[in-house]
Protein backbone atom coordinates (compact mmCIF):
# COMPACT_ATOMS: atom_id res chain seq x y z
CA UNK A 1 7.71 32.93 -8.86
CA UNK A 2 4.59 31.71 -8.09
CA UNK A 3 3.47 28.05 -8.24
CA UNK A 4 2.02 27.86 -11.88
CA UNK A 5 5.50 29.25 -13.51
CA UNK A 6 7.74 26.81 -11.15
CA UNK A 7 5.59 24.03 -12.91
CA UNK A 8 5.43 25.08 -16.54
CA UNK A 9 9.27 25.81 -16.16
CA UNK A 10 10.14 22.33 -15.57
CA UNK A 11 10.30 21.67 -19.22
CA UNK A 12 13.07 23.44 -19.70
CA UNK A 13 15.58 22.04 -17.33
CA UNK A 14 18.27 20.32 -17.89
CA UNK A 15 18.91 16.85 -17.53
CA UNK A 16 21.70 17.69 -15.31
CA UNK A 17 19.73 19.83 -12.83
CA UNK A 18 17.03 19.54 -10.78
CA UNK A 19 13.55 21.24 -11.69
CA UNK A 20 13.02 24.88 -9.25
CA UNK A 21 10.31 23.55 -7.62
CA UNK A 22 11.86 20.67 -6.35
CA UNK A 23 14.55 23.05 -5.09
CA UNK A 24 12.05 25.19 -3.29
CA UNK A 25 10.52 22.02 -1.79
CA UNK A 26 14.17 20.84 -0.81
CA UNK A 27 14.56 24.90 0.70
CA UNK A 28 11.09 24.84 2.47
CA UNK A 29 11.90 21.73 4.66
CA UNK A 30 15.80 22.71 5.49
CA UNK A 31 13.69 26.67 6.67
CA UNK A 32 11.55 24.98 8.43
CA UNK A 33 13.83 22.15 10.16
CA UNK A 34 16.77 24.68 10.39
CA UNK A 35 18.93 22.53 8.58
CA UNK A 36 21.54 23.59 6.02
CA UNK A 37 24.30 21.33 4.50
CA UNK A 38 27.26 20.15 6.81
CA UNK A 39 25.49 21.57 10.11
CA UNK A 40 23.85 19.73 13.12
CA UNK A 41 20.23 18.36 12.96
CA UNK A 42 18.16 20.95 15.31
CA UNK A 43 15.98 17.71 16.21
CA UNK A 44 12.47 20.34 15.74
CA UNK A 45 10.90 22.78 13.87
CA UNK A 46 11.72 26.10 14.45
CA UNK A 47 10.16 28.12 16.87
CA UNK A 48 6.26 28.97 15.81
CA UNK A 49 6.34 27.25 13.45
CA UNK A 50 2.54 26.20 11.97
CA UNK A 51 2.74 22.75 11.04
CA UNK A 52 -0.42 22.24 9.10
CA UNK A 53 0.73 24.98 6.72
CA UNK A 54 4.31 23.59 6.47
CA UNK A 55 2.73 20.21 5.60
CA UNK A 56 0.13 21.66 3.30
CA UNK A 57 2.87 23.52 1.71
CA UNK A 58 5.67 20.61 0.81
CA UNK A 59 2.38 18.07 -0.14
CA UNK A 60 1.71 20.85 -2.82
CA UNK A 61 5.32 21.44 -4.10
CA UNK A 62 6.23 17.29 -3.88
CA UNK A 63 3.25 16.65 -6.09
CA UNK A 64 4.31 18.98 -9.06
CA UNK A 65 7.78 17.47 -8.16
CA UNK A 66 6.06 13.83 -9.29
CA UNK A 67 4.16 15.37 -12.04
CA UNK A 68 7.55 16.58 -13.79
CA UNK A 69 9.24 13.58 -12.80
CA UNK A 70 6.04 10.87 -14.20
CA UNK A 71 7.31 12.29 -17.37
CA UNK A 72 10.97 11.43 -17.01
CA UNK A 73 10.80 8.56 -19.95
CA UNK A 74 13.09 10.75 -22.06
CA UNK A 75 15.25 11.46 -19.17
CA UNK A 76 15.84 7.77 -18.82
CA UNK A 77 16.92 7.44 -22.64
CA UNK A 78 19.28 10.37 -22.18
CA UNK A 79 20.53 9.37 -19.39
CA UNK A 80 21.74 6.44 -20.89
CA UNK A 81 23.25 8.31 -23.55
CA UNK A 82 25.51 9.77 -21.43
CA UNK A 83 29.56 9.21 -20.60
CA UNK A 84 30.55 7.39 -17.69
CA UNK A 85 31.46 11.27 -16.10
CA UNK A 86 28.63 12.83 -16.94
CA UNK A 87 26.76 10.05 -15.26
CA UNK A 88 28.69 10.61 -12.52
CA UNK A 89 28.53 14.26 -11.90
CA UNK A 90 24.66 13.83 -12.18
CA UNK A 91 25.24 11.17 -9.87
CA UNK A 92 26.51 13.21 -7.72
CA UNK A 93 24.18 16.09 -7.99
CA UNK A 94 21.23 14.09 -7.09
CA UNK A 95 23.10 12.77 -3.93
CA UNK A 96 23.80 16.46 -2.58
CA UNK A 97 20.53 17.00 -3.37
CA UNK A 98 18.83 14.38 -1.50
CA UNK A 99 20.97 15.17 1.34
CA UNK A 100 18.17 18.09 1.82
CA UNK A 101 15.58 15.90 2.68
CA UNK A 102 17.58 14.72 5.58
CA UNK A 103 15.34 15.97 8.42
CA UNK A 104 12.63 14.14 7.16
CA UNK A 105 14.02 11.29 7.64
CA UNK A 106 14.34 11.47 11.58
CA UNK A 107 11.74 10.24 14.07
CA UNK A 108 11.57 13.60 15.49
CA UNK A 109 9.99 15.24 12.41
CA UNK A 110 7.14 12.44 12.23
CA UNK A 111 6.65 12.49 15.86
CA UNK A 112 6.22 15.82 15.68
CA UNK A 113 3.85 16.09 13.25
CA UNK A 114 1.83 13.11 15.04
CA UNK A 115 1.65 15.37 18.30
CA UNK A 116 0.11 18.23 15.97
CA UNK A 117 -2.28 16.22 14.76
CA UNK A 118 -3.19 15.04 18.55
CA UNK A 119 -3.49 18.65 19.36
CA UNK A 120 -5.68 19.95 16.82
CA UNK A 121 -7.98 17.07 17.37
CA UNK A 122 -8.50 17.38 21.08
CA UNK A 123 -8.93 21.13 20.40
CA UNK A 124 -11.59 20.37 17.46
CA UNK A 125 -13.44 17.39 19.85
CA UNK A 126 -13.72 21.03 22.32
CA UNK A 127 -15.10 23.18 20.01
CA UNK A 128 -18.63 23.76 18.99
CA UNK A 129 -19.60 22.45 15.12
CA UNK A 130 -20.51 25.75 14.52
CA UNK A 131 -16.93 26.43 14.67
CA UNK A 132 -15.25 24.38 12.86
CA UNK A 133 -14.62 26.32 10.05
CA UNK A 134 -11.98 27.60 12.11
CA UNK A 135 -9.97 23.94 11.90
CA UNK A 136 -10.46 23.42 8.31
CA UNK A 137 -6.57 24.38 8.07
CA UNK A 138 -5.43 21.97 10.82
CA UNK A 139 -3.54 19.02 10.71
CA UNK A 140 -5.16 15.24 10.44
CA UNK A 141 -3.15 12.06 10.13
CA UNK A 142 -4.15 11.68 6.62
CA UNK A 143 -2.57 14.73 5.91
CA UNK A 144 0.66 13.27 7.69
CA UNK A 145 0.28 9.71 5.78
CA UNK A 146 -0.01 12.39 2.27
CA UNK A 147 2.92 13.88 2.82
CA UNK A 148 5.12 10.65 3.50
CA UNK A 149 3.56 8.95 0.74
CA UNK A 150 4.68 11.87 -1.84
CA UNK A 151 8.23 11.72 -0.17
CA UNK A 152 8.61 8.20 -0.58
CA UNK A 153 7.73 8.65 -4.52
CA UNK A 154 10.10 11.29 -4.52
CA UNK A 155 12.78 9.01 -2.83
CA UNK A 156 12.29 5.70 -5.34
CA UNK A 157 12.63 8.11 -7.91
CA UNK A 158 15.29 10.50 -7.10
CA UNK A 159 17.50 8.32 -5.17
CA UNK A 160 19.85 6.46 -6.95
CA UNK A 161 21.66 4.22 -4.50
CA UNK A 162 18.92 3.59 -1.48
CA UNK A 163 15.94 4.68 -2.67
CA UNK A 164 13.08 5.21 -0.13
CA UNK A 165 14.69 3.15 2.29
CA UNK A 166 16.03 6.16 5.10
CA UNK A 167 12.73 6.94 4.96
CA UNK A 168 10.97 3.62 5.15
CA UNK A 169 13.35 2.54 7.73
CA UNK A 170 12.16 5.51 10.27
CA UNK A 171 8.46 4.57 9.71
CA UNK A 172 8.45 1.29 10.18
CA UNK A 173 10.28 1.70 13.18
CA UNK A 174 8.42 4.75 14.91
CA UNK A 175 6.32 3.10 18.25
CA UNK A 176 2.64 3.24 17.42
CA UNK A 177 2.70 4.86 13.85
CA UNK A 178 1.87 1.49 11.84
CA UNK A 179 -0.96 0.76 14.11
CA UNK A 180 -2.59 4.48 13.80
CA UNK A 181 -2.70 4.17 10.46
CA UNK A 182 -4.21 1.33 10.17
CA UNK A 183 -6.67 2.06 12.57
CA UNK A 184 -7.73 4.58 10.44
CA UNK A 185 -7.73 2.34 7.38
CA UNK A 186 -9.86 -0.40 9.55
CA UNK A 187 -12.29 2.21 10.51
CA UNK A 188 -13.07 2.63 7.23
CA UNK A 189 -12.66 -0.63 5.27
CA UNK A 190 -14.19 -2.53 8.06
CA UNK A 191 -17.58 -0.98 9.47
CA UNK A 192 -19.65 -3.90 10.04
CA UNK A 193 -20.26 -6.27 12.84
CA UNK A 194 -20.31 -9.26 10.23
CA UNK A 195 -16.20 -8.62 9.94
CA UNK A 196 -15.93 -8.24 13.85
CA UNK A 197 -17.73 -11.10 14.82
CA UNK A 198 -15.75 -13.36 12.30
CA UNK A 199 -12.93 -12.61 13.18
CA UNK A 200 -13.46 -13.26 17.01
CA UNK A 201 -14.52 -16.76 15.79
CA UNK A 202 -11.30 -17.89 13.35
CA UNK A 203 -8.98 -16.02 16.60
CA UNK A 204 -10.61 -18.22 18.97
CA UNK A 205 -10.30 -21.29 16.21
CA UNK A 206 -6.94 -20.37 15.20
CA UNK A 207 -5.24 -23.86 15.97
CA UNK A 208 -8.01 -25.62 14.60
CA UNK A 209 -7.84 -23.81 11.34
CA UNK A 210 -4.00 -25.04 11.38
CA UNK A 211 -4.87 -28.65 12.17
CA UNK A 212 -7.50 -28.43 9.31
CA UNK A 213 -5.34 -27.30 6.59
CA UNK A 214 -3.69 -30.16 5.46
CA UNK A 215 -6.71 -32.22 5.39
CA UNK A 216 -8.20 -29.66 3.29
CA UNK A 217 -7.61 -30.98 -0.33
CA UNK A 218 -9.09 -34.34 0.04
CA UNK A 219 -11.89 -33.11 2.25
CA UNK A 220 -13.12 -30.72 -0.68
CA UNK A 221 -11.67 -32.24 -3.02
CA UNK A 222 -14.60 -33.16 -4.60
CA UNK A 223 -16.47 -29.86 -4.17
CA UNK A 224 -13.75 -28.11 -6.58
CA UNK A 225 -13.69 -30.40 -9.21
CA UNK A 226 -17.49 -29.58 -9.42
CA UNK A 227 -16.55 -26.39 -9.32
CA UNK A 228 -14.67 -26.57 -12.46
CA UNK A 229 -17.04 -28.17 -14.48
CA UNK A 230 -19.38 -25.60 -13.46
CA UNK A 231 -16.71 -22.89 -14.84
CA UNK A 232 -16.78 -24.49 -18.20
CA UNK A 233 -20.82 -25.08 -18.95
CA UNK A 234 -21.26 -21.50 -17.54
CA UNK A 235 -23.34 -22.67 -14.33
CA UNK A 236 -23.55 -20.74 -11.00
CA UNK A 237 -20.68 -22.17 -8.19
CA UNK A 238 -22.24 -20.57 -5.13
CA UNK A 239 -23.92 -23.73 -4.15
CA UNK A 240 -20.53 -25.79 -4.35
CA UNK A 241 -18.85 -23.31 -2.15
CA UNK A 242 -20.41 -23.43 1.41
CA UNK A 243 -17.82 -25.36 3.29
CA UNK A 244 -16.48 -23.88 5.91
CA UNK A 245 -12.57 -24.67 6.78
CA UNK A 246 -12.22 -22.44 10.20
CA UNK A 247 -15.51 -23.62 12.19
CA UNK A 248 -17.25 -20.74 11.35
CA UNK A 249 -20.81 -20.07 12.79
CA UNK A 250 -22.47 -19.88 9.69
CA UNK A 251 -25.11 -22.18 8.85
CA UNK A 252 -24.09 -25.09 6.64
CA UNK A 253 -28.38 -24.66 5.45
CA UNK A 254 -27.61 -20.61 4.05
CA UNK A 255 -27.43 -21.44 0.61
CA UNK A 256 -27.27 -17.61 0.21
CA UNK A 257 -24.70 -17.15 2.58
CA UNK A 258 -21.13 -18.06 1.24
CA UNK A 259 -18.88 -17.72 4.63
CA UNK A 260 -16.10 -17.13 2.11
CA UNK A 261 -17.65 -13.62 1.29
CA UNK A 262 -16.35 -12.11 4.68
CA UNK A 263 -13.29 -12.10 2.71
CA UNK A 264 -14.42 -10.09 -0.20
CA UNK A 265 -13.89 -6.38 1.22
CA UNK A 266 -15.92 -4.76 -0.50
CA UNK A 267 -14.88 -1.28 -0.49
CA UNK A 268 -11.70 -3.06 -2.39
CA UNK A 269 -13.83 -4.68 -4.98
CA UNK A 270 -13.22 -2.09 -7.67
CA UNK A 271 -9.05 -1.87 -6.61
CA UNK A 272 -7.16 1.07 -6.21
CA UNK A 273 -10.04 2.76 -8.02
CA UNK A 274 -12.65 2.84 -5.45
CA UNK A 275 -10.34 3.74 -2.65
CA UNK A 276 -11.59 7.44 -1.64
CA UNK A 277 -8.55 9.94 -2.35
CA UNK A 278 -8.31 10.71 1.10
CA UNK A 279 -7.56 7.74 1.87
CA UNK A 280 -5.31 6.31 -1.08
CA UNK A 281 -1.96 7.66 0.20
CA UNK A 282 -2.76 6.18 3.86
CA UNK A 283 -3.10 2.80 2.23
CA UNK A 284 0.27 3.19 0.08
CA UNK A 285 2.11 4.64 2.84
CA UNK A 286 0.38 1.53 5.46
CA UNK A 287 1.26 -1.22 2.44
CA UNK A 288 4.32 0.38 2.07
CA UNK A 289 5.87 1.01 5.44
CA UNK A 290 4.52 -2.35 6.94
CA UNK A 291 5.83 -4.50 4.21
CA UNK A 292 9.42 -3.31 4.97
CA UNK A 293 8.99 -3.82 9.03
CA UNK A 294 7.85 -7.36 7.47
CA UNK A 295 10.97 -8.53 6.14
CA UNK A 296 12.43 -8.01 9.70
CA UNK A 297 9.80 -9.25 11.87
CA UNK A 298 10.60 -12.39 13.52
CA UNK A 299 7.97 -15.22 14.05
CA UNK A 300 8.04 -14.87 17.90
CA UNK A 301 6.85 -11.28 17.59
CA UNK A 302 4.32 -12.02 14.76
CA UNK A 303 2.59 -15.06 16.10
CA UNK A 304 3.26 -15.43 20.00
CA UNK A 305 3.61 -11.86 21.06
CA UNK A 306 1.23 -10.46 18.52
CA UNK A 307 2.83 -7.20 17.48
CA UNK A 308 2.45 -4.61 16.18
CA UNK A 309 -1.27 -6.47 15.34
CA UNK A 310 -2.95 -8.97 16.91
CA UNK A 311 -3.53 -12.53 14.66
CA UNK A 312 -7.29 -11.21 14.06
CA UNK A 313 -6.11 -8.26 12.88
CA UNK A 314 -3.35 -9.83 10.80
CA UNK A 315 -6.49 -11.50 9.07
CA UNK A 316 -8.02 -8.03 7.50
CA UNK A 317 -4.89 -7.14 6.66
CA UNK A 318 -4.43 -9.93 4.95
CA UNK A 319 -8.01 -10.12 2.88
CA UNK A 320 -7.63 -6.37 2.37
CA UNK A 321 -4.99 -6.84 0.35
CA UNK A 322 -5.53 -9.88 -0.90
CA UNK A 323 -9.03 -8.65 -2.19
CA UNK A 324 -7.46 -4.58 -3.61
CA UNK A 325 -4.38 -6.65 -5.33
CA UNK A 326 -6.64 -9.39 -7.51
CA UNK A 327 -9.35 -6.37 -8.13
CA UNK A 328 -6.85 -4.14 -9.24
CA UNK A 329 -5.21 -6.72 -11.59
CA UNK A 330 -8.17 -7.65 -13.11
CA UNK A 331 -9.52 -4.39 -13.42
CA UNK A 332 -6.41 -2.90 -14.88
CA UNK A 333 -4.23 0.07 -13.17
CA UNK A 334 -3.23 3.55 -14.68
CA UNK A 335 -0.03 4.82 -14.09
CA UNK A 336 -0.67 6.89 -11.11
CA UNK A 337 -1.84 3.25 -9.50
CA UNK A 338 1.85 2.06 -9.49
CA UNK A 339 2.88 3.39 -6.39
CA UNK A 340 0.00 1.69 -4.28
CA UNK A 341 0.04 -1.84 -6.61
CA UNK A 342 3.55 -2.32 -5.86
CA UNK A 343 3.36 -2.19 -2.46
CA UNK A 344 0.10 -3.97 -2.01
CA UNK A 345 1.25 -6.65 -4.06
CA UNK A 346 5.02 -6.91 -2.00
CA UNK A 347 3.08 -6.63 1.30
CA UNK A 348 0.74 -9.43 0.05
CA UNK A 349 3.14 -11.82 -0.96
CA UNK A 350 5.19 -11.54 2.45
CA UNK A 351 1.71 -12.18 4.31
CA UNK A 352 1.00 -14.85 2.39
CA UNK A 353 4.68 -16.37 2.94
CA UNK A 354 4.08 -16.54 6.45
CA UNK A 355 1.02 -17.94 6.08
CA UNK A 356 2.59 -20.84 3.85
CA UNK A 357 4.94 -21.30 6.64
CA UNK A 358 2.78 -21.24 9.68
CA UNK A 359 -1.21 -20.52 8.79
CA UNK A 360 -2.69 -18.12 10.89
CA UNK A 361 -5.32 -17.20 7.78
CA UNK A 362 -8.44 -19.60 6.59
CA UNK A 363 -7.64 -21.43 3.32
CA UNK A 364 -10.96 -19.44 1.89
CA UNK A 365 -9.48 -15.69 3.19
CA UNK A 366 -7.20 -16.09 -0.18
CA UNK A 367 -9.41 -17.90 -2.61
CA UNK A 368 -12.20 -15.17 -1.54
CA UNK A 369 -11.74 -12.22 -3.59
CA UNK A 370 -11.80 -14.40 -7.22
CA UNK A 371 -14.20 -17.35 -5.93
CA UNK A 372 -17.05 -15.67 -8.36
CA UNK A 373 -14.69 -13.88 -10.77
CA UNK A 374 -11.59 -15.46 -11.47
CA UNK A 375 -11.11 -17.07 -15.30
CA UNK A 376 -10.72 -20.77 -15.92
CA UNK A 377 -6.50 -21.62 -15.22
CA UNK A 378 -6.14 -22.16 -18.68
CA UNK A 379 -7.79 -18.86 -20.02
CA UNK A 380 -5.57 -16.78 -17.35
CA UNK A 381 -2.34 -18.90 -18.48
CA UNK A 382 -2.72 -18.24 -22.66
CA UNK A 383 -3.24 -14.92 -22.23
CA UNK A 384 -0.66 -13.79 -19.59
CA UNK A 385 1.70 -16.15 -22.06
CA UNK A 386 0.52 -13.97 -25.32
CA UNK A 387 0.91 -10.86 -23.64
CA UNK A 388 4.16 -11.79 -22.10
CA UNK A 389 5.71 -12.51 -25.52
CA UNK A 390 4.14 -9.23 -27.00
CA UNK A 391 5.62 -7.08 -23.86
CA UNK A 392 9.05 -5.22 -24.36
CA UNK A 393 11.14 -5.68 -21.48
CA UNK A 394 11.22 -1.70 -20.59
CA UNK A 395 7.69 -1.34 -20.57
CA UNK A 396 6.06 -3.27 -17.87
CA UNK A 397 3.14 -1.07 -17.26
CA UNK A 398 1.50 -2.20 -20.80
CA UNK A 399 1.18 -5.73 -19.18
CA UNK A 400 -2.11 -6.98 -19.57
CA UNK A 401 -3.58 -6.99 -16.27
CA UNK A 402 -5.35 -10.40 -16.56
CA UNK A 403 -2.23 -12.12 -17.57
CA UNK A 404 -0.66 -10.25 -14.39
CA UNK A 405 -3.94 -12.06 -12.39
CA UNK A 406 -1.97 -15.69 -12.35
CA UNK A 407 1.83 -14.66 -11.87
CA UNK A 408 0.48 -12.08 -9.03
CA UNK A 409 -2.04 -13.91 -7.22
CA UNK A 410 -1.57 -17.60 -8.16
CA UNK A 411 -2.69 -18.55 -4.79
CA UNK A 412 -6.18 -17.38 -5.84
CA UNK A 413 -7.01 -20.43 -7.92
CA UNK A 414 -7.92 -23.64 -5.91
CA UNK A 415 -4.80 -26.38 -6.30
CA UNK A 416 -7.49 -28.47 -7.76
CA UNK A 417 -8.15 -26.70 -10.80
């Protein structure tokens, strides 16, 4: 059966089983991993085996496993329908069936696949361009970052006790993987000097910026309120926001130059919708995976020893998501959004936590992304109210997304206002 009937047969499969091609995707990973129920992990692929082919192959079949199951609405309703032993033996059908995806959940597998990637990229840096067709096929770590971001999906959905935690836990806790990836998204997010450069200045000003925040309200206290009336008779509030709470090296004479824009990534100013597919499932899988080492990362690591990122770095983490979770509120998400959002927005809020507790960010790195944007309090609190009392309780996703802007990202409006 090729790929196109596994699809279209989907729809008619029982509630109570699981759809063929998420069997062959459970069947390709247990041939590949020589696994089979009740035996002992092998700990590697099989012999000759080609990984960029294997992950090619599962990326395919897990994402017409998410099609079928984005359309599980009336699988939901049935399922509550259903007697407390029906519910169970589906229960336990799922379980046996997630056992499957066991191998994937080891550091082995990843590890593996990282060391793939290493190889075909030395062997690609060796060969001539006029070769490279011959690597189109290989592996690359955005491949990798694909294939664990489909898996996770497939996890959150599938799994009815844990979820995606076996396989969050094994990311977050493989040496090195968190800070590859986001090497690769700081390669891209962050190409200019103006980022490096500012950041070198707030690390080397980092217990200044701490000493300063407190005083922070009164000292611009004044400058926001003008601010405000400027909202409400429609004039222009760049010349009202040039302070500059770290010590920054701008000028305090660039009337043109807001400091407060280094915090505006721009390649996030249109939210998950102008992040370039190939990179959209390394940033879900990077918000994902390093929100969950969050919630067990003690300060000692995070501030004084600085791992697994380094305070400046902490920083663009920080305004990256700060800046994709505001956009992508106010710009509205579709469904296939949700994944990413959800993460962003849990990642962001356990940044921002820490920085409550102990700043290591400028006050402007969260006001940033809304500064020019962001509606009056007032307008942003009537309409997330209307909406809110228009929304039925099972269907988050119609939420209006600038109602979502102040229960999301409250710390984007000045305390002033």
């Amino acid at each position: 059966m090729d790929m196109s009937e596994l699809v279209k047969s989907e729809i008619l499969v029982s509630i109570k089983a699981i759809p063929p091609v998420g069997w062959s995707l459970a069947n390709f990973i247990c041939l590949a991993t020589g696994y089979e129920n009740n035996s002992v992990d092998s700990g590697s692929f099989n012999q000759g085996l080609d990984c960029a082919l294997y992950v090619h192959v599962i990326v395919t079949l897990a994402e017409s496993l998410l099609a079928c199951l984005d359309n599980i609405e009336w699988v939901k309703k049935k399922k509550s329908l259903q007697t407390d032993a029906e519910s169970s033996t589906h229960d336990s059908l799922i379980m046996s069936y997630m056992d499957q995806f066991r191998p994937v959940c080891q550091q082995w597998h990843l590890t593996s696949l990282l060391a793939s990637v290493n190889r075909d990229a030395t062997n690609k840096a060796e060969t001539s361009i006029s070769n490279n067709l011959e690597y189109l096929g290989k592996l690359d770590l955005c491949d990798v970052a694909l294939f664990y971001s489909n898996l996770l999906r497939i996890f959150s959905a599938l799994s009815p006790i844990r979820g995606s935690l076996p396989v969050l836990n094994m990311l977050s806790f493989t040496p090195g993987f968190l800070v590859r990836l986001w090497g690769e998204l700081e390669d891209s997010f962050f190409s200019g000097d103006k980022h490096m450069s500012d950041n070198h200045t707030s690390e080397n000003g980092k217990h200044k910026a701490s000493e300063k925040i407190p005083k922070q309200p009164s000292k611009d206290g004044a400058n926001k309120w003008v601010s405000v009336f400027h909202k409400f008779t429609g004039k222009s509030q760049t010349a009202t926001d040039c302070s500059d709470p770290i010590g920054s090296h701008s000028a305090p004479s660039g009337v043109n130059l807001d400091p407060s824009d280094v915090w505006d990534i721009e390649p996030m100013r249109h939210g998950p919708q102008g992040i370039p597919k190939s990179l959209f499932a390394t940033l879900h899988l990077f918000c994902a995976t390093y929100s969950h080492l969050l919630l067990v990362l003690d300060d000692i690591e995070f501030y004084e020893k600085q791992v697994p990122f380094k305070l400046e770095q902490q920083r663009r983490i920080a305004s990256m998501l700060n800046t994709l979770v505001y956009n992508g509120l106010s710009h509205g998400n579709g469904h296939h959004n949700r994944p990413l959002m959800d993460s962003a927005v849990r990642c962001l809020h356990l940044m921002y936590e820490r920085d409550c507790r102990h700043p290591f960010c400028p006050p402007d790195l969260w006001l940033s992304p809304a500064r020019k944007s962001r509606p009056p309090v007032a307008v942003a609190t009537r309409t997330h109210e209307i909406f809110s009392a228009n929304l039925r309780s099972d269907d988050s996703s119609s939420s209006s997304s600038v109602g979502s802007v102040i229960t999301m990202t409250p710390h984007v409006f000045p305390f002033q206002e």
